[in-house]
Protein backbone atom coordinates (compact mmCIF):
# COMPACT_ATOMS: atom_id res chain seq x y z
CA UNK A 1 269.94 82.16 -85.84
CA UNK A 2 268.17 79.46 -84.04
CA UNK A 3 266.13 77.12 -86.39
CA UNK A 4 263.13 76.02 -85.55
CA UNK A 5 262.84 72.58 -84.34
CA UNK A 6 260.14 71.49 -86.92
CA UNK A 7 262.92 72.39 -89.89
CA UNK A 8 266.04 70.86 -91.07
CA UNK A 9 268.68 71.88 -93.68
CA UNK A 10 268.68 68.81 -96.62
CA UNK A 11 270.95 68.04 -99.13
CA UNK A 12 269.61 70.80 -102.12
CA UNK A 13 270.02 73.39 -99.43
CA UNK A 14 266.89 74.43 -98.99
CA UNK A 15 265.24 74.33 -95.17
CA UNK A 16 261.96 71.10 -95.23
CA UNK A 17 259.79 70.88 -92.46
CA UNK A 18 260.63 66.82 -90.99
CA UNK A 19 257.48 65.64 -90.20
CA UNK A 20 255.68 65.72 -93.19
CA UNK A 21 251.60 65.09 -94.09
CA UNK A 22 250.72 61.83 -95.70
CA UNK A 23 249.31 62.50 -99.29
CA UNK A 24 245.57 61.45 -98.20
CA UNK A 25 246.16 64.33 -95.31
CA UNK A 26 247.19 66.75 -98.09
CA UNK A 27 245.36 65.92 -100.52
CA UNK A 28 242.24 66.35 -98.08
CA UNK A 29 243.41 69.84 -96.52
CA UNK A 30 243.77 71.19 -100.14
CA UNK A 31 240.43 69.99 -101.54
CA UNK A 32 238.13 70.16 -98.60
CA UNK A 33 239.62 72.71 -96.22
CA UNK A 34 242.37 75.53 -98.07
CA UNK A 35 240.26 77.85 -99.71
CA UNK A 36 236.95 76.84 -98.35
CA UNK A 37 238.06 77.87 -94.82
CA UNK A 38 240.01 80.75 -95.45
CA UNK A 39 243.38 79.37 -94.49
CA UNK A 40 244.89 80.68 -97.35
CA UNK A 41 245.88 84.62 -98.05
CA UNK A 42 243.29 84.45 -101.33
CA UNK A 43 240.19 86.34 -100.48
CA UNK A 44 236.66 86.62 -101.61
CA UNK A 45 236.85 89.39 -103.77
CA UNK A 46 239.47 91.75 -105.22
CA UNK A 47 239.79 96.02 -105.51
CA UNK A 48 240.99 97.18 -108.50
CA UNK A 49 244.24 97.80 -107.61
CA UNK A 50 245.08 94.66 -106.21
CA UNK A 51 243.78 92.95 -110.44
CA UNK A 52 245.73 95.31 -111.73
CA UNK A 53 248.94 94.09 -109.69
CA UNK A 54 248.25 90.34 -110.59
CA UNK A 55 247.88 91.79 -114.30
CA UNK A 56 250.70 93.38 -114.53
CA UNK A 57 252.98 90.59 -113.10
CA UNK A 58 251.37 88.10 -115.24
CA UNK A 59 252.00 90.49 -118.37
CA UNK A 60 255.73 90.63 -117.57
CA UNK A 61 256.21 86.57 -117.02
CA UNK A 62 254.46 86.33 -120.72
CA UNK A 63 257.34 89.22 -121.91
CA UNK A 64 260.17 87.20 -120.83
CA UNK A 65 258.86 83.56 -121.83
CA UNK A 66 258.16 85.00 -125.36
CA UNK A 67 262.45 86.34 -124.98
CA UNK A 68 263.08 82.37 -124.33
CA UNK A 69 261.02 81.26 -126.03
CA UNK A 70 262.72 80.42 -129.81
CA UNK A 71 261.41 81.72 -132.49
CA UNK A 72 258.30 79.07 -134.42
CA UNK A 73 255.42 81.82 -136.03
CA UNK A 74 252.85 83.43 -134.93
CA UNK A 75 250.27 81.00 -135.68
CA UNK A 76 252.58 78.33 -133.62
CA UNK A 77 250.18 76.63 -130.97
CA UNK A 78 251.10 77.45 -127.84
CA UNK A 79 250.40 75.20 -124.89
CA UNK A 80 250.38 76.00 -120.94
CA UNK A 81 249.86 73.33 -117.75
CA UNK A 82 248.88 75.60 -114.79
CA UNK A 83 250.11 73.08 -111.85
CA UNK A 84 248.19 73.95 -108.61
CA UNK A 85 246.06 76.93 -110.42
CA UNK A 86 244.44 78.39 -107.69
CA UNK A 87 242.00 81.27 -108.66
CA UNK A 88 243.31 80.64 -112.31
CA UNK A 89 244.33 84.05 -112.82
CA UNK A 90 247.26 82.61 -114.80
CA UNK A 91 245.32 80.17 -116.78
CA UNK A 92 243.12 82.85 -118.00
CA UNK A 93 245.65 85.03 -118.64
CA UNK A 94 247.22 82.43 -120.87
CA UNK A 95 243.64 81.70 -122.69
CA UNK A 96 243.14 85.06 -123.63
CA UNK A 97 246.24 85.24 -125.14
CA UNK A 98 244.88 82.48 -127.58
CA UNK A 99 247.16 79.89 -125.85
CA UNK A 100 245.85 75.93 -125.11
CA UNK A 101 245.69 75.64 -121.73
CA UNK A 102 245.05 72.95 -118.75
CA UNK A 103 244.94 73.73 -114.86
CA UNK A 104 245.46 71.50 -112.43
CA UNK A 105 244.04 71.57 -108.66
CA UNK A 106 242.98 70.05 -105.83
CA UNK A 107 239.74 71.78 -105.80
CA UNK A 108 237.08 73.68 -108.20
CA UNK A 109 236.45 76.39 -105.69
CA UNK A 110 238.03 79.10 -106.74
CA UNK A 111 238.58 78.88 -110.68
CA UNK A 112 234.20 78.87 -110.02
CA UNK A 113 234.10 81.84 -108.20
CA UNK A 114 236.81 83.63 -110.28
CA UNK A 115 236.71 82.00 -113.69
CA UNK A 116 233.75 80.16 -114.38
CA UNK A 117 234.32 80.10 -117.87
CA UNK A 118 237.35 78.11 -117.45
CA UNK A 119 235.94 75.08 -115.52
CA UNK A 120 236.00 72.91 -118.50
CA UNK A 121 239.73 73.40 -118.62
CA UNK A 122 240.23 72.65 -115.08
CA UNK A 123 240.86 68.95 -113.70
CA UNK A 124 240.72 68.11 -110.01
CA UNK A 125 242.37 65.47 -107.56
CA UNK A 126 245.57 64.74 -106.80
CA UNK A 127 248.52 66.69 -108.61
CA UNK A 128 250.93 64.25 -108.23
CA UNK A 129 248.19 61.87 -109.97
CA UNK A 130 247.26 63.91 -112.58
CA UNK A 131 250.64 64.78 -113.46
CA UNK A 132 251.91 60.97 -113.67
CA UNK A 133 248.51 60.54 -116.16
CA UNK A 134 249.62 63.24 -118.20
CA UNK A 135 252.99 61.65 -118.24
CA UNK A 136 251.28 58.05 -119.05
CA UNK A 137 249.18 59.83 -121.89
CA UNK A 138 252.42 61.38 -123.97
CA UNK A 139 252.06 64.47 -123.30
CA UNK A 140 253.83 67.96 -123.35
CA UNK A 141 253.58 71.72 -122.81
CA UNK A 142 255.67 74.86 -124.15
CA UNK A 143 254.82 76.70 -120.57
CA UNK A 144 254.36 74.91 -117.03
CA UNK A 145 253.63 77.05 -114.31
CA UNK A 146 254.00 76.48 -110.63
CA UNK A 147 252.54 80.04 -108.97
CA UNK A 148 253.29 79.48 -105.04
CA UNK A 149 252.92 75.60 -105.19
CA UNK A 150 256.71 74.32 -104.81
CA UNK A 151 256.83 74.99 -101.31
CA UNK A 152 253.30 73.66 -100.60
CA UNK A 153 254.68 69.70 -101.41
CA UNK A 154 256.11 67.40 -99.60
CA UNK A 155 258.54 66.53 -102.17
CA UNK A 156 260.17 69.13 -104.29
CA UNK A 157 262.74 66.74 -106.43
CA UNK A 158 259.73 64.18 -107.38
CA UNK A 159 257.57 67.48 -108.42
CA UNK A 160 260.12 68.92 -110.82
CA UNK A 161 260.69 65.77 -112.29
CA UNK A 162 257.23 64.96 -113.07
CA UNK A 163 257.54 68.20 -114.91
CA UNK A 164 260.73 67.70 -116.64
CA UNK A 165 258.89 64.52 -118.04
CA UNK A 166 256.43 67.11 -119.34
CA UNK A 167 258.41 69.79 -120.67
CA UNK A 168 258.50 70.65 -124.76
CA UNK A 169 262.11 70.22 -125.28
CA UNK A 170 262.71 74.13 -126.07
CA UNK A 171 259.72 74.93 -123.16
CA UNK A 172 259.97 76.55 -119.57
CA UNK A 173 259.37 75.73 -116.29
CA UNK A 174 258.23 78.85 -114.58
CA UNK A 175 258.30 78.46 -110.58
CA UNK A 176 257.96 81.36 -108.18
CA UNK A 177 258.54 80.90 -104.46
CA UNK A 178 258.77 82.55 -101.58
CA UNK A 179 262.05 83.99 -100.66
CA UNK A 180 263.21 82.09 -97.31
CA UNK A 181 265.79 82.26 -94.90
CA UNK A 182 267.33 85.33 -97.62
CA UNK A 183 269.98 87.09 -95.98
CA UNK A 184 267.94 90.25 -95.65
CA UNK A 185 265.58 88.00 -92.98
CA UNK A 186 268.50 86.20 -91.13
CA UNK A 187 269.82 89.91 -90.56
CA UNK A 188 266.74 91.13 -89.29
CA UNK A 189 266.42 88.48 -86.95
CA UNK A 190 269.95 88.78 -85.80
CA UNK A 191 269.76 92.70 -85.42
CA UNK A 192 266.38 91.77 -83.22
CA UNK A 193 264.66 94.07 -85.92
CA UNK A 194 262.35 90.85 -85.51
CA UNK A 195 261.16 88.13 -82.70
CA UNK A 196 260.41 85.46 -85.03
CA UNK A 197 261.43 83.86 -88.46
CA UNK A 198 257.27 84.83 -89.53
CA UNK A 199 257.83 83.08 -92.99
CA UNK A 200 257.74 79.50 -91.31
CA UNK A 201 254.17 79.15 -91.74
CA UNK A 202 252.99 75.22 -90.97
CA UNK A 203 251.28 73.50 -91.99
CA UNK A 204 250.51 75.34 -94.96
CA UNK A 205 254.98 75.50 -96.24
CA UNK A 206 256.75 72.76 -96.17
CA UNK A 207 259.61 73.63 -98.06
CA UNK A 208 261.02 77.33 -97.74
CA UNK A 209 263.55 78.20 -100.57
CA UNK A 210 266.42 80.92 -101.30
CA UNK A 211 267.69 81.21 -104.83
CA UNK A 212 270.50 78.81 -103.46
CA UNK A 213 268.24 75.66 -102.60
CA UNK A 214 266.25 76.61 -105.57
CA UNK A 215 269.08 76.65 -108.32
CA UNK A 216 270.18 73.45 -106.33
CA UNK A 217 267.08 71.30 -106.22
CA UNK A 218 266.38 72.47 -109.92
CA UNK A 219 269.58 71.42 -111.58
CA UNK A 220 269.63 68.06 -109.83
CA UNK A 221 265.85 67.18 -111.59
CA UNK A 222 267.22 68.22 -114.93
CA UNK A 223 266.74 71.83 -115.50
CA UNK A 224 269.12 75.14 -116.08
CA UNK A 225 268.26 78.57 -114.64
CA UNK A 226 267.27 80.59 -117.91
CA UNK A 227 266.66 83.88 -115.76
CA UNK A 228 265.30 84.98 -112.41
CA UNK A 229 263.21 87.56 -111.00
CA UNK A 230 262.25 88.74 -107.61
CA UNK A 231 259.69 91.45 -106.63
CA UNK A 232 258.95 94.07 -104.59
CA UNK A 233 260.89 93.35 -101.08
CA UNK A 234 258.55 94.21 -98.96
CA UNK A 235 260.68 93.20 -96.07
CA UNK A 236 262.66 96.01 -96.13
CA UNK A 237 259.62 97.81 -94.10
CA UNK A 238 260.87 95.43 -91.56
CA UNK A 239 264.17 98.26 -90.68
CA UNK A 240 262.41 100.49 -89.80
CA UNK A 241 260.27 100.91 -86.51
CA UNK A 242 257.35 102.68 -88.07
CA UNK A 243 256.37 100.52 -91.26
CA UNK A 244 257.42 96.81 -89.13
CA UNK A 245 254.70 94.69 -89.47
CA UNK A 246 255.83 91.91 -88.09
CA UNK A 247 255.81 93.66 -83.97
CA UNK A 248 253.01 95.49 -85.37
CA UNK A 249 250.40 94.02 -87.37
CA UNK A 250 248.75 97.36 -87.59
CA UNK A 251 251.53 98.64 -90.20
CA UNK A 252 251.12 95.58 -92.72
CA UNK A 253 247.91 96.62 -94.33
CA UNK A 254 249.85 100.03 -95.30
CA UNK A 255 252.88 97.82 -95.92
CA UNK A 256 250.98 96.00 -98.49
CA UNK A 257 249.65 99.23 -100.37
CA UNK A 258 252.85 100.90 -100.97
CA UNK A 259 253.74 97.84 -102.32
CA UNK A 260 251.15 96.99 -104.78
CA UNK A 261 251.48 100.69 -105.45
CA UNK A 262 255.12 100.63 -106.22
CA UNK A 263 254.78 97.50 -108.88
CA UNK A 264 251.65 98.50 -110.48
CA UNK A 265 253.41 102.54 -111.27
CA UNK A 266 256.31 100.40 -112.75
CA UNK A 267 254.52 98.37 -114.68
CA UNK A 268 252.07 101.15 -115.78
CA UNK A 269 255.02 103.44 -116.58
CA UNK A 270 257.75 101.84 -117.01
CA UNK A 271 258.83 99.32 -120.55
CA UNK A 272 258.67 95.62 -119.84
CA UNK A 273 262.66 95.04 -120.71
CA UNK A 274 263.75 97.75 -118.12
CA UNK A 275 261.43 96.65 -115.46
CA UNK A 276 262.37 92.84 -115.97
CA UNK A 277 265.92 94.47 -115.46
CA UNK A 278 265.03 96.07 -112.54
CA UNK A 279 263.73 93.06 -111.01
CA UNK A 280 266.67 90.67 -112.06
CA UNK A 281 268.82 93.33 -110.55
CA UNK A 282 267.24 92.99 -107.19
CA UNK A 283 267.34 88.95 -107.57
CA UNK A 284 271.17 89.14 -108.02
CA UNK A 285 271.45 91.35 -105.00
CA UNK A 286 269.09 88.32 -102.96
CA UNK A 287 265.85 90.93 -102.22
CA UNK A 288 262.61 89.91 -103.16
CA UNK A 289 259.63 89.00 -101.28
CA UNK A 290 259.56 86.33 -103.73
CA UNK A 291 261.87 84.70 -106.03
CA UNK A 292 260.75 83.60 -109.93
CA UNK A 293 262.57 81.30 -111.75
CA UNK A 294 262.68 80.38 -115.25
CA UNK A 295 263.76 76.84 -115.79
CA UNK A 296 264.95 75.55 -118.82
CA UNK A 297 265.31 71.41 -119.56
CA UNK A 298 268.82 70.51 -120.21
């Protein structure tokens, strides 16, 4: 596999794009441009099927925090730091489930147009700022959550620290990622199933992760790998002719369906423990369009 010249291989493992933004250019792309300019894959509105997807994987997370999590009564506060919150679909998850909870973004944009209720728990500006002032103030969380974020920053290590230094000492860290450079994708581009490594997406990725680089770049910043989870591998499409979407866009829209489809009948049908076993299954075997981590302070 040629690498693309933009990339190299560092020390955790993982593959880091070399010429990095500046954090006044990132911090500006994020708050001005990301969502307000459609340059990210969030959209306007929603169907059903696609709520009921986000839903259900947010239902399954919360089943296998509450296995890790040790055992302090029911009327134990709970607290959650949503790093990077997006749409806040995981904050009010969280909130409904009577939990204390605090997202963090660049931008209001889309917790208004999703969760307006939630604005008052929603701060703005820099993450790495916000983070070192939570750190300066004293204090901690039982849950942290970093939903598609980890590859987003120009520095990994510094990120998980800052959360380490935030972490209740029997909390989790609870990062999912995109699953890059997996050894599904190096095959396909070998077997010229595909032109293109289409994951390197710049300048939007600057980091781009296998469970490797990820179990690396975790333990070095002071955290164990409780459990991981990886989901639907929707790159599997990508053997055969008829469903490749990557030499032909037409066939990802369909691509997409059969996925959602697929995760929302398990997680409609299916218990919680089997289908987190199903999913930690395909994690061990490296599929997974994504990888999830649970991270654990040691």
């Amino acid at each position: 596999m040629t690498l693309p010249n933009t990339l190299r291989l560092n020390e955790y493992g993982f593959y880091e794009v070399i010429d990095k933004p500046s954090p006044t250019e990132l911090s500006d792309y994020y708050a001005r441009r990301y969502y307000q300019e459609g340059l990210t894959t969030y959209q306007p509105s929603y169907p059903p099927e696609e709520l009921e997807h986000i839903e259900g994987k947010l239902r399954l997370r919360r089943w296998v925090l509450e296995q890790l999590r040790p055992e302090t009564g029911a009327a134990a506060p709970k607290s959650f730091l949503d790093i990077g919150c997006g749409e806040g679909w995981a904050l009010a998850h969280f909130h409904r489930q009577g939990w204390d909870v605090l997202g963090l973004d660049y931008s209001s944009f889309s917790v208004e147009r999703f969760q307006p209720e939630l604005r008052a728990y929603l701060r703005t500006g820099d993450i790495v700022e916000q983070l070192a002032q939570l750190i300066a103030d004293g204090r901690s969380f039982d849950v942290l959550w970093l939903d598609n974020v980890l590859e987003h920053v120009p520095d990994p290590a510094a990120l998980l620290r800052q959360c380490r230094a935030l972490v209740a000492p029997s909390g989790t860290l609870v990062v999912e990622v995109p699953n890059d450079f997996s050894a599904l994708q190096n095959y396909l581009l070998e077997q010229g199933h595909i032109d293109r490594p289409f994951w390197v997406v710049l300048p939007d990725h600057l980091a781009y992760f296998n469970q490797t680089g990820l179990r690396n770049v975790a333990q070095a910043t002071g955290w164990r790998v409780a459990k991981t989870l990886a989901d639907q591998p929707i790159d599997l499409n990508l053997l055969n002719s008829a469903t490749n979407y990557v030499m032909n866009r037409a066939a990802g829209p369909g691509a997409h369906r059969a996925r959602l489809e697929q995760d929302n009948l398990l997680l409609r049908t299916a218990p919680l423990p089997a289908v987190a076993a199903y999913y930690e299954a395909m994690a061990g075997v490296g599929l997974g369009r994504n990888i999830v981590a649970f991270l654990q302070p040691v």
